[in-house]
N, C-alpha and C. Protein backbone atom coordinates (compact mmCIF):
# COMPACT_ATOMS: atom_id res chain seq x y z
N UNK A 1 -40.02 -158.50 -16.42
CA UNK A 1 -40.46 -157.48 -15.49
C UNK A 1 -40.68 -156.18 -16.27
N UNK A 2 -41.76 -155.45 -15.98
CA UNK A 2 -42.16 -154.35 -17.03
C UNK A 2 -41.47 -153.12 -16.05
N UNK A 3 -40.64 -152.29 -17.10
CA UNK A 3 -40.83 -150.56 -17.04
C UNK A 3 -41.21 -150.20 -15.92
N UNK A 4 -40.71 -149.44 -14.19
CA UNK A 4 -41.60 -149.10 -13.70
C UNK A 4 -41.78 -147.86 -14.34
N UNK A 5 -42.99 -146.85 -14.41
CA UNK A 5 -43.25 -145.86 -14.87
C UNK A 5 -43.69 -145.12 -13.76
N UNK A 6 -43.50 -143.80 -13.15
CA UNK A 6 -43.63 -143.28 -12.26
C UNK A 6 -44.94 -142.16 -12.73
N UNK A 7 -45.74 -142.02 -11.70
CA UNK A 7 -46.84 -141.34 -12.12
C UNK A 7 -46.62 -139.59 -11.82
N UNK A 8 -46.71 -138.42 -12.34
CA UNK A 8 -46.62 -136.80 -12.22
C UNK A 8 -48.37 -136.55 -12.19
N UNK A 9 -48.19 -135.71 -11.01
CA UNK A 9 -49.27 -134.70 -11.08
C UNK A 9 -49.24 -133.64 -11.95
N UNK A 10 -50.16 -133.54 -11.98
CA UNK A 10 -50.39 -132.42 -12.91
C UNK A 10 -52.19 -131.86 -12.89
N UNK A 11 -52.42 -130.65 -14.15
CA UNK A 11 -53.46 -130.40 -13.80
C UNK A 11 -54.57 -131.14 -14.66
N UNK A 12 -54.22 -132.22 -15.60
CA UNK A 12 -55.38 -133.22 -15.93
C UNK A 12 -55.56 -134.08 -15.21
N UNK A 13 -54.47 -134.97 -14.10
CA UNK A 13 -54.50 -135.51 -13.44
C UNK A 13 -52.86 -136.40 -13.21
N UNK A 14 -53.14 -137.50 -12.91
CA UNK A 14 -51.99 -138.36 -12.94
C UNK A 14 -51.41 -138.89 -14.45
N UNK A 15 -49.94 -138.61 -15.01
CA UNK A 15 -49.89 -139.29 -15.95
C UNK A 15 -48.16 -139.94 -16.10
N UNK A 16 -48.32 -140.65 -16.91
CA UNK A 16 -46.96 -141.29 -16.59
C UNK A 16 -45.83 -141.18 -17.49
N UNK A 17 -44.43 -140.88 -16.55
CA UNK A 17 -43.48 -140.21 -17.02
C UNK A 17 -42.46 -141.25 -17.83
N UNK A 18 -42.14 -140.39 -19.01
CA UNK A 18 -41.37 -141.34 -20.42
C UNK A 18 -39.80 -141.26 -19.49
N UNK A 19 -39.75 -142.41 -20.51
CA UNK A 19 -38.22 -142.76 -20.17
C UNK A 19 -37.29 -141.90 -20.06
N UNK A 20 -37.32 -140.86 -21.41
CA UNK A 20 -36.52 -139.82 -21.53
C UNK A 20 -36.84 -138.89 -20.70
N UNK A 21 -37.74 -138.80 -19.66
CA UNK A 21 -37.41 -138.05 -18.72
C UNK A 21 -36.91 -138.57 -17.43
N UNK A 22 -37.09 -139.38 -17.50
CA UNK A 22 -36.38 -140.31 -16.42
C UNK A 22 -34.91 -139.96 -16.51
N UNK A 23 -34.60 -140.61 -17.62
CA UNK A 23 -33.25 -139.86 -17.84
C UNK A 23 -32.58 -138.78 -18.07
N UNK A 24 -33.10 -138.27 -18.00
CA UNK A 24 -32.71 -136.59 -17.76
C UNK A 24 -32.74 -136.00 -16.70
N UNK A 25 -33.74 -136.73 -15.38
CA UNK A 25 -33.29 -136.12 -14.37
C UNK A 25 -32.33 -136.86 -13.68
N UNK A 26 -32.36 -138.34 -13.78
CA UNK A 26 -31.16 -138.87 -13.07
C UNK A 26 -30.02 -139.31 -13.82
N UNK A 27 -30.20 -139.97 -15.04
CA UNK A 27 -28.63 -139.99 -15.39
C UNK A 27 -27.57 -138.94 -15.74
N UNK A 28 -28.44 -137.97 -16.66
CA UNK A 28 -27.73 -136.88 -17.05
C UNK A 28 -27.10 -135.92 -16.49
N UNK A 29 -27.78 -135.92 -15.13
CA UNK A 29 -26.50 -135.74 -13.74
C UNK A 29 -26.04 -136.35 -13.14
N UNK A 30 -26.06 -137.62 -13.24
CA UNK A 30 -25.08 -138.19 -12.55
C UNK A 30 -23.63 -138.42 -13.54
N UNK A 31 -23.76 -138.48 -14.97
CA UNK A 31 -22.82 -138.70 -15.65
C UNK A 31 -22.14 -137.66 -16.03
N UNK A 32 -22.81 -136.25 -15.65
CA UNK A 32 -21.92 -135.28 -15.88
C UNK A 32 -20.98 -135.01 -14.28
N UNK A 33 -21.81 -135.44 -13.39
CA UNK A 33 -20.83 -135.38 -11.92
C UNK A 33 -19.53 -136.19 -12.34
N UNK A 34 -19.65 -137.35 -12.88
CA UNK A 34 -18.48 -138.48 -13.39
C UNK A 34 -17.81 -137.76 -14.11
N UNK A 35 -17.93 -137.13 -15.31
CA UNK A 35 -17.02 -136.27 -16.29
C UNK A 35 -16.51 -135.23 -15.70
N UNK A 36 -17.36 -135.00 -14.76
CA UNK A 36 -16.36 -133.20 -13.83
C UNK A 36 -15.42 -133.79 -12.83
N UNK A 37 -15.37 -134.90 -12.28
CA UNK A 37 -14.41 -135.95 -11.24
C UNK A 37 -13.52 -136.35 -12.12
N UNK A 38 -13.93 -137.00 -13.20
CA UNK A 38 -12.86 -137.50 -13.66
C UNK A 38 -11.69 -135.94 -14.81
N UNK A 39 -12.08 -134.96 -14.50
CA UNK A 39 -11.62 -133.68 -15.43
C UNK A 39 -10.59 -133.29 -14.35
N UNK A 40 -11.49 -133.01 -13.00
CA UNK A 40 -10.67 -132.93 -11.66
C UNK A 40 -9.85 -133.58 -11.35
N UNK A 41 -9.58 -135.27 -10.76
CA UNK A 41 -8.89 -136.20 -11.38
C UNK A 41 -7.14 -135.80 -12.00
N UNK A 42 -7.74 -135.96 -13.22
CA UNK A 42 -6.00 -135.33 -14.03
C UNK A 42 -5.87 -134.39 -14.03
N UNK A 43 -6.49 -133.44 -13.24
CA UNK A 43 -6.03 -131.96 -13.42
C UNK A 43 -5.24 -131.71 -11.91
N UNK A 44 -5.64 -132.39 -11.48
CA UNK A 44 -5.17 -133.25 -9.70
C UNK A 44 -3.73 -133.79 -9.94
N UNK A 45 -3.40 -134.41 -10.80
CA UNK A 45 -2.29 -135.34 -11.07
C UNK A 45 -1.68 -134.51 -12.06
N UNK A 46 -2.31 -133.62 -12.95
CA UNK A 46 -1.22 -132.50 -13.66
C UNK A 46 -0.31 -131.62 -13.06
N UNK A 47 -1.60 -131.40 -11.83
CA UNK A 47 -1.07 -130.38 -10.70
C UNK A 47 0.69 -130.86 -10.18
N UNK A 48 0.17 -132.12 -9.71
CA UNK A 48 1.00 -132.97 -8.88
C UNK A 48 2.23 -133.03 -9.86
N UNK A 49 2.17 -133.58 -10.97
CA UNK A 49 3.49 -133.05 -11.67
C UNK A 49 4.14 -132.10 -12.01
N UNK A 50 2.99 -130.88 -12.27
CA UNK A 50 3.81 -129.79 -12.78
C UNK A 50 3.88 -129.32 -11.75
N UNK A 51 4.00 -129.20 -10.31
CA UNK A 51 4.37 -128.75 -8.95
C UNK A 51 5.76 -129.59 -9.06
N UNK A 52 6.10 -130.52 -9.31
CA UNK A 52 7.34 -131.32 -8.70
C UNK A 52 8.26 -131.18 -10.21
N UNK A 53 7.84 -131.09 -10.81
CA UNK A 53 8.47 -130.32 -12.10
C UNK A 53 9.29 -128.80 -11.93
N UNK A 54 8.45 -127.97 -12.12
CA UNK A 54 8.53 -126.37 -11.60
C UNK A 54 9.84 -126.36 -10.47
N UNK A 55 9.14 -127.26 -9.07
CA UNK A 55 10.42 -127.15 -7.93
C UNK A 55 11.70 -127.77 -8.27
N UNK A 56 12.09 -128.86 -8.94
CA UNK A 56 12.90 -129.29 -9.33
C UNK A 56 13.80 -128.19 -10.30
N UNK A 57 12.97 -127.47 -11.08
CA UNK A 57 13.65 -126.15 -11.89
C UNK A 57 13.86 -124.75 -10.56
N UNK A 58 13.80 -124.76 -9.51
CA UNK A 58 13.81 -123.97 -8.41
C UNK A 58 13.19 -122.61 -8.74
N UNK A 59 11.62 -123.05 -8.94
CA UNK A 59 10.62 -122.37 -8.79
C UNK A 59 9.71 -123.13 -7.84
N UNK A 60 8.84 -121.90 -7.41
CA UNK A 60 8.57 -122.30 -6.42
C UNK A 60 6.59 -121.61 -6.71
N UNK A 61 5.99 -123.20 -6.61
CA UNK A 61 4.60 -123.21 -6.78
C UNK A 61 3.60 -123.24 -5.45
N UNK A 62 2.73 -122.19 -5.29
CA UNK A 62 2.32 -122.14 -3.65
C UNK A 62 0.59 -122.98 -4.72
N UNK A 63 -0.61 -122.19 -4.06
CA UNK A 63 -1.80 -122.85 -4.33
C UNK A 63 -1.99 -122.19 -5.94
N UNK A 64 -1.85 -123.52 -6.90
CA UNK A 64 -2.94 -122.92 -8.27
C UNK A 64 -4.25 -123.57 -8.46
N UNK A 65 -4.86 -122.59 -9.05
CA UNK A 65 -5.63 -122.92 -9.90
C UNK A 65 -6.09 -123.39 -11.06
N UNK A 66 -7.32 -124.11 -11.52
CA UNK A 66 -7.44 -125.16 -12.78
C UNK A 66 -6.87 -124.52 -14.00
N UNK A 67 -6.64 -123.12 -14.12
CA UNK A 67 -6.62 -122.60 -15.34
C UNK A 67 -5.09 -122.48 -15.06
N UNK A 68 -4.47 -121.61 -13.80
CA UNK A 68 -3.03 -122.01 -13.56
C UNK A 68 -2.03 -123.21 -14.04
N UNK A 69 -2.85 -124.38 -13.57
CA UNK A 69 -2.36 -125.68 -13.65
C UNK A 69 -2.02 -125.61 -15.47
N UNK A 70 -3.00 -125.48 -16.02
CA UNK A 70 -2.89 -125.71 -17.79
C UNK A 70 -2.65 -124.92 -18.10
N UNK A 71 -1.90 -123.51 -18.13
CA UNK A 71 -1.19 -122.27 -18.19
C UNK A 71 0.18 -123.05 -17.90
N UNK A 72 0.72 -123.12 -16.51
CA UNK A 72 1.84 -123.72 -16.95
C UNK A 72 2.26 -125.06 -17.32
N UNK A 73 1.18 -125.98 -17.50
CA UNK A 73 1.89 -127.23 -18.38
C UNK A 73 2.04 -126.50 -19.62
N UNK A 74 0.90 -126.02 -20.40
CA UNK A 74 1.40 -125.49 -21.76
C UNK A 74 2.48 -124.62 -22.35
N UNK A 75 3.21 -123.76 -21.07
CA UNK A 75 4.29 -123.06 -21.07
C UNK A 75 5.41 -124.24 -20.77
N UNK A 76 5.48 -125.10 -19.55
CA UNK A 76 6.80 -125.89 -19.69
C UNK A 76 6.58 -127.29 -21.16
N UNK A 77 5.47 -127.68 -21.36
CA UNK A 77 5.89 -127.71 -22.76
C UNK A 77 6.23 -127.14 -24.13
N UNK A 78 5.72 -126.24 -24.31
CA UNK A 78 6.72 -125.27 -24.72
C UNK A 78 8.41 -125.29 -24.62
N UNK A 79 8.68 -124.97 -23.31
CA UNK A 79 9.52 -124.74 -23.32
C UNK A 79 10.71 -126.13 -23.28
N UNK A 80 9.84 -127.46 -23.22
CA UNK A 80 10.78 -128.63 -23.90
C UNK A 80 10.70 -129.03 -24.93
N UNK A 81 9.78 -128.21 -25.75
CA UNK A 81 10.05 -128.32 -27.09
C UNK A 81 11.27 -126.89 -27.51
N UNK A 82 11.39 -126.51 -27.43
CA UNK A 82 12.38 -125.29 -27.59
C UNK A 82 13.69 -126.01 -27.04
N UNK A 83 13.97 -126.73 -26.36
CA UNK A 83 14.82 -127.23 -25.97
C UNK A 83 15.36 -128.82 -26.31
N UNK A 84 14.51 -128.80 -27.65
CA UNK A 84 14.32 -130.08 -28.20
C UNK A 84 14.31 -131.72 -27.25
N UNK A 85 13.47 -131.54 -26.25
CA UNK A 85 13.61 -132.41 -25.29
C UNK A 85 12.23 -132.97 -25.64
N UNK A 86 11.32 -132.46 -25.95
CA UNK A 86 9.87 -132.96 -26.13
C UNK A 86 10.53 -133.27 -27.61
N UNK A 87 10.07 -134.35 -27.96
CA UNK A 87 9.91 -134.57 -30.12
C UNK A 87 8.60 -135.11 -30.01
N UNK A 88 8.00 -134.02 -30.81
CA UNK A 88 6.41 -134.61 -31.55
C UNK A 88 6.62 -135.42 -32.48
N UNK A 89 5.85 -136.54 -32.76
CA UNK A 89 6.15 -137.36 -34.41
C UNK A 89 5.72 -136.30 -35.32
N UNK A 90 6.35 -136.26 -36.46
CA UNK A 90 5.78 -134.94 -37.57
C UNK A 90 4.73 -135.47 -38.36
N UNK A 91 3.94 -134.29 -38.67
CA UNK A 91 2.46 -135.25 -39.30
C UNK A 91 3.15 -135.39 -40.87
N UNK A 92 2.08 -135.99 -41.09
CA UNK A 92 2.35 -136.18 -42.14
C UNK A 92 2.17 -135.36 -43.23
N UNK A 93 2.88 -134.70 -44.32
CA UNK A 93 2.12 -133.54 -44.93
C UNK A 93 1.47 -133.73 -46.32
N UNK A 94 1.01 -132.44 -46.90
CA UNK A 94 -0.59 -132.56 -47.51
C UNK A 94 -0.27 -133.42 -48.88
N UNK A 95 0.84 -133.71 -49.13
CA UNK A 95 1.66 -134.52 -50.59
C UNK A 95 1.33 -135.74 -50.18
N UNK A 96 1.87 -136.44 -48.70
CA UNK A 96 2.03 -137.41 -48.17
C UNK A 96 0.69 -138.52 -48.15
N UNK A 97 -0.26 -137.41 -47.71
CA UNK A 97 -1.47 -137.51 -47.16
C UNK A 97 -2.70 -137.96 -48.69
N UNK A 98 -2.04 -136.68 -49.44
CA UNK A 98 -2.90 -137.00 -50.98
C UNK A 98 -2.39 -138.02 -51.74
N UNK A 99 -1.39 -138.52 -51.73
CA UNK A 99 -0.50 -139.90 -52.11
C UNK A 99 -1.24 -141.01 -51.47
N UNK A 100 -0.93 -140.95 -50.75
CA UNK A 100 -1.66 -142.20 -49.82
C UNK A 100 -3.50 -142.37 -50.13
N UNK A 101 -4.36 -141.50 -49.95
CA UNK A 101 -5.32 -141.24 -50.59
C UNK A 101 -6.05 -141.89 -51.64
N UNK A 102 -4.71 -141.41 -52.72
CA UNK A 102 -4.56 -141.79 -53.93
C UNK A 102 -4.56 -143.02 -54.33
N UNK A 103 -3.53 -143.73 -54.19
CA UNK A 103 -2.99 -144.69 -53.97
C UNK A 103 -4.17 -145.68 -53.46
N UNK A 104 -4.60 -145.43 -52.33
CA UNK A 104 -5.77 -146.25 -51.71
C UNK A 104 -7.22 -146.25 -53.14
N UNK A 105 -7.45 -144.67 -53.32
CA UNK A 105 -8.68 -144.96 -54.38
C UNK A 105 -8.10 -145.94 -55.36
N UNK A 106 -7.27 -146.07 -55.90
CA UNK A 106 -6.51 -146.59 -56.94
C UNK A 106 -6.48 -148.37 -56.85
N UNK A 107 -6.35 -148.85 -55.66
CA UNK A 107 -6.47 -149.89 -55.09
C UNK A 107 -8.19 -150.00 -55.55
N UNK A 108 -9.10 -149.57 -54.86
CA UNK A 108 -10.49 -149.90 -54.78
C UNK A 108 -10.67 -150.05 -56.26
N UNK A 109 -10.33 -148.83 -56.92
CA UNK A 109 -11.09 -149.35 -58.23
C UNK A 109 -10.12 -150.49 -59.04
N UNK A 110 -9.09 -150.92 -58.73
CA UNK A 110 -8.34 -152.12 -59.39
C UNK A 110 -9.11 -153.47 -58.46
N UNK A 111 -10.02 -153.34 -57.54
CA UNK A 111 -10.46 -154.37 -56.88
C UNK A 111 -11.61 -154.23 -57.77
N UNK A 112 -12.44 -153.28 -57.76
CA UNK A 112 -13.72 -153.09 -58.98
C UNK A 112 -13.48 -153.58 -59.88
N UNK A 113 -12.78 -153.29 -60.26
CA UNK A 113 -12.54 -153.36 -62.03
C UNK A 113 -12.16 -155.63 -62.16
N UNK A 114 -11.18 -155.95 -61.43
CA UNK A 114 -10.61 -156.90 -61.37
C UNK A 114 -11.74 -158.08 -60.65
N UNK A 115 -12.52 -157.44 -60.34
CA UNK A 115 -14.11 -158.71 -60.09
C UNK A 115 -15.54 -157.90 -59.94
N UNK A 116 -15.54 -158.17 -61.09
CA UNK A 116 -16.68 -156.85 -61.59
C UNK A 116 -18.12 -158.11 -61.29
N UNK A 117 -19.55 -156.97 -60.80
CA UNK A 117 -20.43 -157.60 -60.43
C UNK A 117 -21.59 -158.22 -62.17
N UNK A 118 -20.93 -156.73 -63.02
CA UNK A 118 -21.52 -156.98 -64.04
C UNK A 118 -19.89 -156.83 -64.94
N UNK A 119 -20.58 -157.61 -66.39
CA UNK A 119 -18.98 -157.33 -67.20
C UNK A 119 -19.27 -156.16 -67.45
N UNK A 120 -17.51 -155.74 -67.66
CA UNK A 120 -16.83 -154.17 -68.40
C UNK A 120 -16.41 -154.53 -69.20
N UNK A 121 -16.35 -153.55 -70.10
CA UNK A 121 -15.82 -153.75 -71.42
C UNK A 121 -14.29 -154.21 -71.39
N UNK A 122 -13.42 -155.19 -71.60
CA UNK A 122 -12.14 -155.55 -71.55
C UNK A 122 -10.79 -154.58 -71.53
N UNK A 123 -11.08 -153.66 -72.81
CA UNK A 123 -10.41 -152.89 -72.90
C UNK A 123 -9.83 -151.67 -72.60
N UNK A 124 -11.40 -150.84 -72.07
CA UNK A 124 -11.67 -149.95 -71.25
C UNK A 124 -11.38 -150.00 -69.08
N UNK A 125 -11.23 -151.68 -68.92
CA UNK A 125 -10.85 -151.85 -67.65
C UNK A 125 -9.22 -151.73 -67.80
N UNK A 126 -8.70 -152.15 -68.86
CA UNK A 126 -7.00 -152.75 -68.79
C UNK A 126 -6.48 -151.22 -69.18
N UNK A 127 -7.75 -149.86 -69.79
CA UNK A 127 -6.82 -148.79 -70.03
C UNK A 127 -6.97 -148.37 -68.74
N UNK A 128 -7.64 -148.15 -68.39
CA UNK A 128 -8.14 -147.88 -66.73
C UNK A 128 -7.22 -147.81 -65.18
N UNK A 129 -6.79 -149.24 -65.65
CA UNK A 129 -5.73 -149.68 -64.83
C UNK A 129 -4.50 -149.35 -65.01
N UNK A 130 -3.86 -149.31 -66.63
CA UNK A 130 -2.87 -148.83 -66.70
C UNK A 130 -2.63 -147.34 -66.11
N UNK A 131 -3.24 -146.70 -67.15
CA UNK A 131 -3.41 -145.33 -66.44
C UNK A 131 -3.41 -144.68 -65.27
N UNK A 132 -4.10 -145.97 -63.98
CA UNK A 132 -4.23 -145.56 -62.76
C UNK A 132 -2.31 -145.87 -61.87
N UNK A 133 -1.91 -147.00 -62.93
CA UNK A 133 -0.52 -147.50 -62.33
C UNK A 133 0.17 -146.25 -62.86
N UNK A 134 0.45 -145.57 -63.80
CA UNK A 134 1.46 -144.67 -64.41
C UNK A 134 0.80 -143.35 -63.18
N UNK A 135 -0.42 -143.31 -62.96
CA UNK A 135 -0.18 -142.12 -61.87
C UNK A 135 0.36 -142.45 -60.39
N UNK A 136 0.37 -143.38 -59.99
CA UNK A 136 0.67 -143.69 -58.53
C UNK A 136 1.80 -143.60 -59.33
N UNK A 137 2.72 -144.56 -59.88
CA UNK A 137 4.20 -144.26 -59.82
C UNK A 137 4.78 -142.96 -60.45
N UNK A 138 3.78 -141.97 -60.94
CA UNK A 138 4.29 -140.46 -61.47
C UNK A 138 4.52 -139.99 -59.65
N UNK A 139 3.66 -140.12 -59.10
CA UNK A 139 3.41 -139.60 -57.28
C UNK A 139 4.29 -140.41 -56.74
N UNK A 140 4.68 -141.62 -57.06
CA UNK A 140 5.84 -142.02 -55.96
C UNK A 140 7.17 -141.11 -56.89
N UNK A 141 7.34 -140.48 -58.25
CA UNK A 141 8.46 -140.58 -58.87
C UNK A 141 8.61 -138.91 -58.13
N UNK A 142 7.66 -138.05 -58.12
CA UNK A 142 6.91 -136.76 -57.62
C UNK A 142 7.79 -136.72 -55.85
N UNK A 143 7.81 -137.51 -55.52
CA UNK A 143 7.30 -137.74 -53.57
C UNK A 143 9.29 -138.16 -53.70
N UNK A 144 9.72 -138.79 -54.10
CA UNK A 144 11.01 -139.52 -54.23
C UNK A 144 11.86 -138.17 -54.37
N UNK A 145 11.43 -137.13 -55.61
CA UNK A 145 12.52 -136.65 -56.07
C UNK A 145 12.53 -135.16 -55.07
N UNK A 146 11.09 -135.08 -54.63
CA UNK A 146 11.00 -133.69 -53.05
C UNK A 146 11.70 -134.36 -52.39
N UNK A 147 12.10 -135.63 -51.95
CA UNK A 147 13.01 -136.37 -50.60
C UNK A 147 14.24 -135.70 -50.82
N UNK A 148 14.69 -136.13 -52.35
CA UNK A 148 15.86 -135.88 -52.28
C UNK A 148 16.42 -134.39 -52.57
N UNK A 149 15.29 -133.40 -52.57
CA UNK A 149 15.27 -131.71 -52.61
C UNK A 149 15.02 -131.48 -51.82
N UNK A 150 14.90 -132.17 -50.62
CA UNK A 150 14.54 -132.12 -49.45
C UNK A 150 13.34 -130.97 -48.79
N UNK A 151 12.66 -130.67 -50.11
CA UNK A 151 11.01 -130.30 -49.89
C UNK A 151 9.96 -131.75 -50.02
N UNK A 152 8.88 -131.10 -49.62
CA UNK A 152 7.81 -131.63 -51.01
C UNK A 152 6.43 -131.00 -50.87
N UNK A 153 6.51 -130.74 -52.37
CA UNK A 153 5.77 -129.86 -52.33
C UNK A 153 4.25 -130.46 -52.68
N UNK A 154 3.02 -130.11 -52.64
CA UNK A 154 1.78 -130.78 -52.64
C UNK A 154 1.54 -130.79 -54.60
N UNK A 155 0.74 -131.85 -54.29
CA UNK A 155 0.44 -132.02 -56.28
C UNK A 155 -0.10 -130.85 -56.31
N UNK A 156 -0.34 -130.67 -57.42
CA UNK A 156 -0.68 -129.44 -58.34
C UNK A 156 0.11 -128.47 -58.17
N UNK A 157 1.01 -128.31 -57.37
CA UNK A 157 2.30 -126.91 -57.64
C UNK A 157 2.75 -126.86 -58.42
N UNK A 158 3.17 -125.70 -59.11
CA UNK A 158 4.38 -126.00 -59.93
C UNK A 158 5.31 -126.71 -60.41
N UNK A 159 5.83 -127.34 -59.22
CA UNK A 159 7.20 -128.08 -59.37
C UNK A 159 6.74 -129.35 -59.85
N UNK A 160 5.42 -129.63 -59.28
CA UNK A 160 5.21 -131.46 -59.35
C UNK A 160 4.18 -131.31 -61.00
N UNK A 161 4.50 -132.66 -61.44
CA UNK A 161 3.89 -132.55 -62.78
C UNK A 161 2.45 -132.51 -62.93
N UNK A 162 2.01 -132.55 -64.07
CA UNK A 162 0.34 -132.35 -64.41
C UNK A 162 -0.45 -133.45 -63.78
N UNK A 163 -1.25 -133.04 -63.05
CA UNK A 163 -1.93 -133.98 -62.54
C UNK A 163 -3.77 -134.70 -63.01
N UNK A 164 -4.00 -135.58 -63.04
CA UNK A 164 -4.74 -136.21 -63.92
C UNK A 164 -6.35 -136.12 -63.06
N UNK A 165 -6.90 -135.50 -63.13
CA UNK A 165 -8.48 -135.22 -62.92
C UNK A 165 -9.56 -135.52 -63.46
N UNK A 166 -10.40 -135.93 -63.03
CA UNK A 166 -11.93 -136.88 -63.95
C UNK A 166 -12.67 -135.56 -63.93
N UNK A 167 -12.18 -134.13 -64.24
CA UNK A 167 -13.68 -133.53 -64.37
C UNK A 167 -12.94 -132.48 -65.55
């Protein structure tokens, strides 16, 4: 079954309207009506909690508004994190993050190197590799000894040793 194509007047005459306007006048409002229902929605059910929340603390919530509603969820969370009742998982930090990183490039090129499409020179892959193992375990030796200083601080600081760069 073909495309119906709907015909527009105009002043050359009749001509027929592209898809992309098709869709622009009807889906692109109808799917933003869906995204403003469904925004309304949980802001409906935020309401509904942080009203039975609030009264339970013997305050007392008459009619809010959308910006009200997320004003005070962001204040009573807050304030269960201050009360260590909320725990965020802690991210992970920028040592953690460049380790891991690391570690991963380090992997890829030991997969390169270890089934190569063309040969490498033998010797130049096995220094390669070594080299790449003595830095991951300098960064686990780096990452181990902040645990137990109970910092850690990101490579290239001071504290952590020389770090090995291709440029």
């Amino acid at each position: 079954m073909a495309p119906t194509q709907y015909l527009v007047n105009s002043d050359y005459g009749e001509e027929p309207i592209s898809r992309t306007y098709q869709y622009r006048k009807v889906m692109k409002p109808m799917l933003e009506r869906k995204r403003r229902a469904r925004i309304n929605r949980c802001l409906d059910e935020l309401k509904e909690l942080m009203v039975n929340a609030l009264q339970s603390e013997g305050e007392n919530v008459s009619k809010l508004e959308k910006a009200d509603i997320l004003e005070l969820t962001v204040r009573h969370l807050h304030g269960l994190r201050r009360q260590h009742q909320l725990i965020l998982p802690p991210e992970p930090s920028y040592a953690d993050r460049f380790r891991a990183g690391f570690t991963q490039c380090a992997q890829e090129v030991t997969q390169f190197i270890t089934t190569p499409a063309e040969p490498l020179e033998p010797g130049a892959g096995r220094k390669l590799l070594q080299h790449l193992g003595a830095c991951v375990r300098q960064l686990d030796c780096v990452a181990q000894g902040a645990v137990a200083q109970g910092s850690v601080s990101p490579p290239g600081s001071p504290s952590s040793a020389p770090m090995w760069r291709p440029w």
